[in-house]
PDB file of N, CA and C in Angstrom:
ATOM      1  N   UNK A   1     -20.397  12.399 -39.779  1.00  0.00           N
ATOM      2  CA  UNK A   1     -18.947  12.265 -39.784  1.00  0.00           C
ATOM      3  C   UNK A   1     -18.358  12.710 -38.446  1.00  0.00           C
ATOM      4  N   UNK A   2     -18.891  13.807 -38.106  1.00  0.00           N
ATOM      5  CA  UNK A   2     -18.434  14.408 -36.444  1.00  0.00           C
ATOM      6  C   UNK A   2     -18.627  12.941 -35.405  1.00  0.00           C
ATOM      7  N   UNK A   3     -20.199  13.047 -35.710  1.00  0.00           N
ATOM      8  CA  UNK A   3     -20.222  11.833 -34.559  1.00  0.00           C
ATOM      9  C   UNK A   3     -19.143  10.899 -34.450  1.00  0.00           C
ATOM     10  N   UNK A   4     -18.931   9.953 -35.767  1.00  0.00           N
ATOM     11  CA  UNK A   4     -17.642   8.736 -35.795  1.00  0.00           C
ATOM     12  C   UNK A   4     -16.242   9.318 -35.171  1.00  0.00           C
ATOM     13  N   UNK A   5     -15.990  10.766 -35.850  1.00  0.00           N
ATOM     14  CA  UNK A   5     -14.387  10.840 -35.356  1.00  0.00           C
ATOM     15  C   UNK A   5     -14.896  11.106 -33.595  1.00  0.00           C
ATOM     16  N   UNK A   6     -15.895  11.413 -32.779  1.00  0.00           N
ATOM     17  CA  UNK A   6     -15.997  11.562 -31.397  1.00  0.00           C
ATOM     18  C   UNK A   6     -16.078  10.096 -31.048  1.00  0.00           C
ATOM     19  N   UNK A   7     -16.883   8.990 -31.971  1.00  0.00           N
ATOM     20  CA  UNK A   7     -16.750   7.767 -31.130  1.00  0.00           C
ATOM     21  C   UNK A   7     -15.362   7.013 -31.189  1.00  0.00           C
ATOM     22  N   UNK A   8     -14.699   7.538 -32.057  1.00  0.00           N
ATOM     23  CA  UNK A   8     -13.147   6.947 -32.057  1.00  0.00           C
ATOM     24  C   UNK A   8     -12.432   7.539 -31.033  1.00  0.00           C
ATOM     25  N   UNK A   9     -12.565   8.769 -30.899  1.00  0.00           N
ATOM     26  CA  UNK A   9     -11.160   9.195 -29.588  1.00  0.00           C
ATOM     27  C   UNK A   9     -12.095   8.874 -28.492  1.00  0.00           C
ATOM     28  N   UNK A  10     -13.777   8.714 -27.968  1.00  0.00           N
ATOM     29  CA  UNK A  10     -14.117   7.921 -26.909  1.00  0.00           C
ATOM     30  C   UNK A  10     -13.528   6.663 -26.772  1.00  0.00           C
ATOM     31  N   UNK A  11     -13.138   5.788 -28.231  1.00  0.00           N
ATOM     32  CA  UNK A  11     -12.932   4.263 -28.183  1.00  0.00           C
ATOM     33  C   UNK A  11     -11.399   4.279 -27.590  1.00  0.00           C
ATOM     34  N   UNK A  12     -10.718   4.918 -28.449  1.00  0.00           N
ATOM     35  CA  UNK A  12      -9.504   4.958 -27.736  1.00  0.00           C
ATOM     36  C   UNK A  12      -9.695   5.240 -26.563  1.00  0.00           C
ATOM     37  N   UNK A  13      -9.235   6.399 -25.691  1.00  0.00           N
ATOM     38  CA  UNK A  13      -9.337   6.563 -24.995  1.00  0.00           C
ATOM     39  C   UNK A  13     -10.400   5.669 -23.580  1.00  0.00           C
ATOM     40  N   UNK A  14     -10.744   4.931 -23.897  1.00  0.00           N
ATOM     41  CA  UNK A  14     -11.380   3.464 -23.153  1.00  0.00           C
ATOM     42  C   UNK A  14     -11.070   2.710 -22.994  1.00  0.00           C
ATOM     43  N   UNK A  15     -10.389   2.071 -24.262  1.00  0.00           N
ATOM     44  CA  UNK A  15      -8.997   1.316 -24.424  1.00  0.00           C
ATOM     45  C   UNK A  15      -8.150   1.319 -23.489  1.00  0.00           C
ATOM     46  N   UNK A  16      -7.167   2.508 -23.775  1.00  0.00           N
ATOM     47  CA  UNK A  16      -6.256   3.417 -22.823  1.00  0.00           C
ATOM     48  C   UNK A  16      -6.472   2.705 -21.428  1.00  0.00           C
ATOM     49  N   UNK A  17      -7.925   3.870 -21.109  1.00  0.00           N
ATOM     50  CA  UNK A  17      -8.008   3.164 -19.558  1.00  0.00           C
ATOM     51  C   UNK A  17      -7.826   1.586 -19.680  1.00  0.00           C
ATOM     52  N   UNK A  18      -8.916   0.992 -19.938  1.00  0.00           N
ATOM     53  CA  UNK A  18      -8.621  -0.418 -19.721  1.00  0.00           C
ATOM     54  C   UNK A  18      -7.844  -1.076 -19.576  1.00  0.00           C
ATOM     55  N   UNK A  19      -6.463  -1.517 -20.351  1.00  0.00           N
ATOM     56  CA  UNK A  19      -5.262  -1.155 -20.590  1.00  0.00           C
ATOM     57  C   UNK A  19      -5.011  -1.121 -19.707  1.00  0.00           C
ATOM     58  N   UNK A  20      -4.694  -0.282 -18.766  1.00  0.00           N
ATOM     59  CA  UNK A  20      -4.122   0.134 -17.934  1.00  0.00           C
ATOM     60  C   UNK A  20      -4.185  -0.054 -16.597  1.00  0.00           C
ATOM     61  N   UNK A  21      -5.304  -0.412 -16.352  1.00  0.00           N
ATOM     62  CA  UNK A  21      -6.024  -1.560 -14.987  1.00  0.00           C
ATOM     63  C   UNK A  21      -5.627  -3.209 -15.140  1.00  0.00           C
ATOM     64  N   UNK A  22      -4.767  -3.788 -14.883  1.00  0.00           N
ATOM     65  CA  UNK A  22      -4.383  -4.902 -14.325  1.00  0.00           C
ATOM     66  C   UNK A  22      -5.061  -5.745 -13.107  1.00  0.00           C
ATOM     67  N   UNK A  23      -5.126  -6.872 -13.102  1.00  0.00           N
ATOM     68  CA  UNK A  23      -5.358  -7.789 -11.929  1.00  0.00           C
ATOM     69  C   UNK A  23      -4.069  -6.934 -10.687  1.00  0.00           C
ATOM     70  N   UNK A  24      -4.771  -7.304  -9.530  1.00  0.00           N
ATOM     71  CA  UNK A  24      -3.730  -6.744  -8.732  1.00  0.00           C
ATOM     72  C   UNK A  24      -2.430  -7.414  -8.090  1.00  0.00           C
ATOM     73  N   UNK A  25      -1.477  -7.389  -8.062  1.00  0.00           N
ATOM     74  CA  UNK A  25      -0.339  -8.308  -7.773  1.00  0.00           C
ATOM     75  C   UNK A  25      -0.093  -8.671  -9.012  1.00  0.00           C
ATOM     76  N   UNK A  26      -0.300  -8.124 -10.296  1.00  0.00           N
ATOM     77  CA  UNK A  26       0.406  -8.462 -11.277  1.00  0.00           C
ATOM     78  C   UNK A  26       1.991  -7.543 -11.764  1.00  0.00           C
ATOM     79  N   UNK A  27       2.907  -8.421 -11.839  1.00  0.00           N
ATOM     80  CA  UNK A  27       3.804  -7.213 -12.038  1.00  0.00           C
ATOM     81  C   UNK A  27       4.169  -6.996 -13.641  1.00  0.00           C
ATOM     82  N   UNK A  28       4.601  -5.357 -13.822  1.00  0.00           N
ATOM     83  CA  UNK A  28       4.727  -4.811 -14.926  1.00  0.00           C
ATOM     84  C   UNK A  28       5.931  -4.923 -15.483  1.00  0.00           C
ATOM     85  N   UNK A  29       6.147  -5.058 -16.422  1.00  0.00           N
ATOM     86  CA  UNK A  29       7.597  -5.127 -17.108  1.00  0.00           C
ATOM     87  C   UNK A  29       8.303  -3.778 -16.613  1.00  0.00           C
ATOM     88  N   UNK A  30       7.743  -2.756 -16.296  1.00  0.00           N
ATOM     89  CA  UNK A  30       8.803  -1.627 -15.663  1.00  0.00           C
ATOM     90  C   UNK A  30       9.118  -1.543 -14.831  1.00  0.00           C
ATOM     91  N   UNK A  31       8.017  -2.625 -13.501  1.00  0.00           N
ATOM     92  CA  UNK A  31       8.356  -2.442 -12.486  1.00  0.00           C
ATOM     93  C   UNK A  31       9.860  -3.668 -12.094  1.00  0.00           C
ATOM     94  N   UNK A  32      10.980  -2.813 -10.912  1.00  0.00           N
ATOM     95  CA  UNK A  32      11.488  -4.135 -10.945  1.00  0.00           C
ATOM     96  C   UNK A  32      11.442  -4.878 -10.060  1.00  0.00           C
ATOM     97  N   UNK A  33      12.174  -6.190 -10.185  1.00  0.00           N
ATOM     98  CA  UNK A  33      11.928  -7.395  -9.673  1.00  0.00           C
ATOM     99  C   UNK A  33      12.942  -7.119  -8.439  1.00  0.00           C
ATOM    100  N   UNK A  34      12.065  -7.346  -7.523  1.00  0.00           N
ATOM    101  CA  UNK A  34      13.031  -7.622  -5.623  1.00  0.00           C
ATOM    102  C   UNK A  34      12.848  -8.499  -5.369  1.00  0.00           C
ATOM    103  N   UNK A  35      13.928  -9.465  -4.414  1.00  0.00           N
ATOM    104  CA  UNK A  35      13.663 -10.661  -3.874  1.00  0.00           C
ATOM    105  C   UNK A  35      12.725 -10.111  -2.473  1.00  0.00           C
ATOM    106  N   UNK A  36      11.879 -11.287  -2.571  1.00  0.00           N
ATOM    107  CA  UNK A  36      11.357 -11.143  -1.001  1.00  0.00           C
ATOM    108  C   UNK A  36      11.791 -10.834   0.300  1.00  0.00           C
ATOM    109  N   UNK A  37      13.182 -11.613   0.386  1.00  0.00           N
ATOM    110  CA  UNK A  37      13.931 -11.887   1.328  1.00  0.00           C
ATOM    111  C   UNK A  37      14.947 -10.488   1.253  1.00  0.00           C
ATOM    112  N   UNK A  38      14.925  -9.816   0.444  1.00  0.00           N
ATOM    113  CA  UNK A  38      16.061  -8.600   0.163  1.00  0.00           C
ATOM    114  C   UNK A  38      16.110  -7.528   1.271  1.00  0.00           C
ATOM    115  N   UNK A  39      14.770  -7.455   2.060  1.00  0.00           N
ATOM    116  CA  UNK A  39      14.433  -6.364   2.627  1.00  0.00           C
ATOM    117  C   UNK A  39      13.959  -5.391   2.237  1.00  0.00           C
ATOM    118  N   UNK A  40      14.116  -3.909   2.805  1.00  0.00           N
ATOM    119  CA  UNK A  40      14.213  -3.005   2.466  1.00  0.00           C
ATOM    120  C   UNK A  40      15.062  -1.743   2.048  1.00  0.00           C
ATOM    121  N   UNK A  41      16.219  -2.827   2.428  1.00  0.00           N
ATOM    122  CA  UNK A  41      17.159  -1.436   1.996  1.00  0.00           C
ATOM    123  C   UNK A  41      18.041  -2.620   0.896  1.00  0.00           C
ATOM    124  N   UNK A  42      17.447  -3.477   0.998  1.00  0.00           N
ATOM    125  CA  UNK A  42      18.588  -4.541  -0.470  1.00  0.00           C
ATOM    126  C   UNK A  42      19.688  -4.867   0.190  1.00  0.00           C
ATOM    127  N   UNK A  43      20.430  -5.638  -0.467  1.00  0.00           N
ATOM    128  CA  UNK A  43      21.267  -6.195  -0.190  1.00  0.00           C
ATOM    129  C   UNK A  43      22.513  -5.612  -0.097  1.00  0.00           C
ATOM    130  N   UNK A  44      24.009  -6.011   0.489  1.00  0.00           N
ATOM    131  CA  UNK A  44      24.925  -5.600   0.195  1.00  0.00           C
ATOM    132  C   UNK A  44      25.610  -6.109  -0.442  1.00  0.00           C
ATOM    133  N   UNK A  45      26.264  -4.809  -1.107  1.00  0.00           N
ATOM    134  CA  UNK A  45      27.364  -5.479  -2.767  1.00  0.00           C
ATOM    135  C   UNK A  45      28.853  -4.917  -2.176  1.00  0.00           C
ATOM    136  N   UNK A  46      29.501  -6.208  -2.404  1.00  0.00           N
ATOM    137  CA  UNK A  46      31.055  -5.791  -2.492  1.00  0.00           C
ATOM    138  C   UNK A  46      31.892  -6.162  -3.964  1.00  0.00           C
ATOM    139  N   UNK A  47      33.193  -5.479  -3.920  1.00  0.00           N
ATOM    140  CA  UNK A  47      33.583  -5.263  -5.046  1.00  0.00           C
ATOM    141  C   UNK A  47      35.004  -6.856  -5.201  1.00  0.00           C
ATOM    142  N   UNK A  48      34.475  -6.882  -6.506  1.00  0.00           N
ATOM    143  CA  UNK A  48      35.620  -8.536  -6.963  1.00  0.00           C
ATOM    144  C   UNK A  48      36.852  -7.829  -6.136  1.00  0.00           C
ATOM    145  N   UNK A  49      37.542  -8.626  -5.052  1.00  0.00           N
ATOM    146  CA  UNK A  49      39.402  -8.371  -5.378  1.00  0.00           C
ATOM    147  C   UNK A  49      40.493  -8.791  -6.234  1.00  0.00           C
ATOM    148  N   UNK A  50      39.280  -9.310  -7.305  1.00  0.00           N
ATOM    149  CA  UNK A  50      40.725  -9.338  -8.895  1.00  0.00           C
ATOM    150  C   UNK A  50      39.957  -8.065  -9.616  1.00  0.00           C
ATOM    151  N   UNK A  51      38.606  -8.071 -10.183  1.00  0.00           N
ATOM    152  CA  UNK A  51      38.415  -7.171 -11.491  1.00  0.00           C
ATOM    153  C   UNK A  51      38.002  -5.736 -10.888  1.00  0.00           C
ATOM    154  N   UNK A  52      37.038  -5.800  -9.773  1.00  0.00           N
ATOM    155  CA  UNK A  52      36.100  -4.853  -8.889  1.00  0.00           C
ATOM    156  C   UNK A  52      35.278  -4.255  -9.863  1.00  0.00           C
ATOM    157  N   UNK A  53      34.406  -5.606  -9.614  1.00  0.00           N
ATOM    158  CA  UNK A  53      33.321  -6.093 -10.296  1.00  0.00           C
ATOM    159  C   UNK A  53      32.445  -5.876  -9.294  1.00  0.00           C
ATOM    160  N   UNK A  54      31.291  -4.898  -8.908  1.00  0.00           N
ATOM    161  CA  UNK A  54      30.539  -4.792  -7.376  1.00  0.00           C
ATOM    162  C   UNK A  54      29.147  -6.313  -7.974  1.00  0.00           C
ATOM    163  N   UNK A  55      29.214  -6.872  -6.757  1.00  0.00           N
ATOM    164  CA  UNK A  55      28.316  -8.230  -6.976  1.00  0.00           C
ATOM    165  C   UNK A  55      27.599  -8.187  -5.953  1.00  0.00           C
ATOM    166  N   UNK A  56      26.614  -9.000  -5.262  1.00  0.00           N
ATOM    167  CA  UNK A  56      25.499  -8.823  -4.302  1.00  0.00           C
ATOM    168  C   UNK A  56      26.691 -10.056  -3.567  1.00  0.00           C
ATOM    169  N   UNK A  57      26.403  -9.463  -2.323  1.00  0.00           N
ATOM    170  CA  UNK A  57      27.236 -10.453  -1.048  1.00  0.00           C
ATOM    171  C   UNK A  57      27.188 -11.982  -0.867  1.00  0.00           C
ATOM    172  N   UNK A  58      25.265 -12.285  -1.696  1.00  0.00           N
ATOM    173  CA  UNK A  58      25.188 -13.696  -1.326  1.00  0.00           C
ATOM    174  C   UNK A  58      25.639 -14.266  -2.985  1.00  0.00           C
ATOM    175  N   UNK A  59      26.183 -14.072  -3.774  1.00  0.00           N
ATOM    176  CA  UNK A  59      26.675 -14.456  -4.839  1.00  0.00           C
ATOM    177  C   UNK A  59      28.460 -14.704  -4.911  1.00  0.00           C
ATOM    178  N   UNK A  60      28.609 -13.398  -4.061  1.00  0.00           N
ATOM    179  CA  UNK A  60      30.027 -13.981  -3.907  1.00  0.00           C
ATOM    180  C   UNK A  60      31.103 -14.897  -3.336  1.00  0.00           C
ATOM    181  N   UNK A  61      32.184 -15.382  -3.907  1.00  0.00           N
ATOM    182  CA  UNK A  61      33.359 -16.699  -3.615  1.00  0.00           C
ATOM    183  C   UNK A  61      34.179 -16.429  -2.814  1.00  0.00           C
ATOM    184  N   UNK A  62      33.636 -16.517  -1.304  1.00  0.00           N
ATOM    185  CA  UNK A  62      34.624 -15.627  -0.109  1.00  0.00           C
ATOM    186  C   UNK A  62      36.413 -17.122  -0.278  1.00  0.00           C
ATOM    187  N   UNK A  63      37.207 -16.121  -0.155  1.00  0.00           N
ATOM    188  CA  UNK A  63      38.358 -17.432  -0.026  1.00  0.00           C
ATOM    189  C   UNK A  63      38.656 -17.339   1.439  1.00  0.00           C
ATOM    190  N   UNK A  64      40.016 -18.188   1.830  1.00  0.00           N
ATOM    191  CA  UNK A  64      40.482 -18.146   2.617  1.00  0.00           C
ATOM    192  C   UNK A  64      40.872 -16.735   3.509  1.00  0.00           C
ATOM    193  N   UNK A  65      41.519 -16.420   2.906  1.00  0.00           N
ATOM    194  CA  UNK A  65      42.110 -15.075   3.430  1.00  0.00           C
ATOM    195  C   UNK A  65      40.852 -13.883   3.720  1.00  0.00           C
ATOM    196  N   UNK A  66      39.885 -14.238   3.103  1.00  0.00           N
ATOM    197  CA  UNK A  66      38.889 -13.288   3.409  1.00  0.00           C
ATOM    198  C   UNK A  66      38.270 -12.517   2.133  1.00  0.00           C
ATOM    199  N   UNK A  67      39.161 -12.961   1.121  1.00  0.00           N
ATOM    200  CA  UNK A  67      38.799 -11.205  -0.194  1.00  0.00           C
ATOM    201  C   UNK A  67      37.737 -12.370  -0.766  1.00  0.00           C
ATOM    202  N   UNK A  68      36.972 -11.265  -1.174  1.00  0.00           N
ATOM    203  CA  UNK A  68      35.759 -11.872  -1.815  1.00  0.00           C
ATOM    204  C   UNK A  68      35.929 -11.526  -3.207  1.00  0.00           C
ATOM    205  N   UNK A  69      35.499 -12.885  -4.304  1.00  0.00           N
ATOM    206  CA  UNK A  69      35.460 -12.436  -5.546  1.00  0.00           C
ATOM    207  C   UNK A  69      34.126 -12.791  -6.493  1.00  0.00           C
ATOM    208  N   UNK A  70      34.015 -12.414  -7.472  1.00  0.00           N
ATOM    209  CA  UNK A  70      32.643 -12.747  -8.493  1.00  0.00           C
ATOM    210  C   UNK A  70      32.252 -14.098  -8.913  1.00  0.00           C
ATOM    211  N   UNK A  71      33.656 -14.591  -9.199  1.00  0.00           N
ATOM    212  CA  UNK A  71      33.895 -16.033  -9.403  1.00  0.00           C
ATOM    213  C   UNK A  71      34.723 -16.743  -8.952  1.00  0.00           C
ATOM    214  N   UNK A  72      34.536 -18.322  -9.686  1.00  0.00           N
ATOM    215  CA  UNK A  72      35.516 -19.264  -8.773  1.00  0.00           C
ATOM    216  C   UNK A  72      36.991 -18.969  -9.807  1.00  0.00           C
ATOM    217  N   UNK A  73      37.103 -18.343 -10.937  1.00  0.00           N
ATOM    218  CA  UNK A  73      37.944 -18.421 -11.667  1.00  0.00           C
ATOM    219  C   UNK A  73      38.903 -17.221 -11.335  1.00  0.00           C
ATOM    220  N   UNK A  74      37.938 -15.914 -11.346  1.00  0.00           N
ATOM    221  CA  UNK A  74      38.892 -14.943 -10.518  1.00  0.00           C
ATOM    222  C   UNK A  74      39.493 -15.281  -9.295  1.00  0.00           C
ATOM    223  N   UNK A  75      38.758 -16.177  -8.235  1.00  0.00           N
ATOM    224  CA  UNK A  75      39.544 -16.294  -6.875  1.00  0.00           C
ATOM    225  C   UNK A  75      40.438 -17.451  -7.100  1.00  0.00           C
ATOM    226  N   UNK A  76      40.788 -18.304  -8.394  1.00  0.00           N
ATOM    227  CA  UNK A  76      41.770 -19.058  -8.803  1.00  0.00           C
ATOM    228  C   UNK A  76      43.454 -18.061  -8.963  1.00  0.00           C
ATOM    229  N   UNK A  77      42.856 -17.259 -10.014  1.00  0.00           N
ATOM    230  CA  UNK A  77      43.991 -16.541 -10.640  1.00  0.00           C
ATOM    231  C   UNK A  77      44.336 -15.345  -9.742  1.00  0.00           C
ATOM    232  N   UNK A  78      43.583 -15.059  -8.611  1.00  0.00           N
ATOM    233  CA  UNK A  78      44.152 -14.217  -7.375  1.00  0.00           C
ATOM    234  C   UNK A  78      45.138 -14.851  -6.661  1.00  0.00           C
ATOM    235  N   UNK A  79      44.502 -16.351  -6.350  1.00  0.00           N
ATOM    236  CA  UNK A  79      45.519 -17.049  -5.396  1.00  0.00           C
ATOM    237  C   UNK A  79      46.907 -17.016  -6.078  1.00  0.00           C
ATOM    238  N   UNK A  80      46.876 -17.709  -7.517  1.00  0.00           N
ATOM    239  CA  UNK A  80      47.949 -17.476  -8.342  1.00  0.00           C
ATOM    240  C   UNK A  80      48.944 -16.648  -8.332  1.00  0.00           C
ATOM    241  N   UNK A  81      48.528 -15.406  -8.169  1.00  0.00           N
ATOM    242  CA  UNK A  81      49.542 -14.111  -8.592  1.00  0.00           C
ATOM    243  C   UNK A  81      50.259 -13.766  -7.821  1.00  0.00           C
TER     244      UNK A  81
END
């Protein structure tokens, strides 16, 4: 009986490791996702000038005047007001 419960926490514990060794360049669900192109220090985020909503720079709807917003609908109802 000793022996079996020692070959079970060996089995686990083998498992475990195994488990835990991946192909390399595989990515983990915890690790997160960077664009290639992001660099190293990431990107810059500015904030909506209707909601200030902070968004990544290449996502945002620069208008005329210069204010940058999240969307085309916020920089509608800015011009508006």
């Amino acid at each position: 009986m000793k022996f079996l419960l020692w070959a079970l926490v060996v089995a686990v514990i083998v498992a475990w490791l195994l488990r835990g060794k991946q192909a390399p360049g595989v990515a983990t669900p915890s690790s997160p996702a960077v664009k290639p192109d992001a660099g190293p220090e990431g990107e810059s985020m500015i904030s909506c000038a209707h909601c200030g909503t902070h968004i990544p720079l290449s996502e945002s709807i620069v208008a005329a005047s210069g204010a940058a917003f999240c969307s085309e609908e916020h920089r509608r109802l800015h011009a508006g007001a």
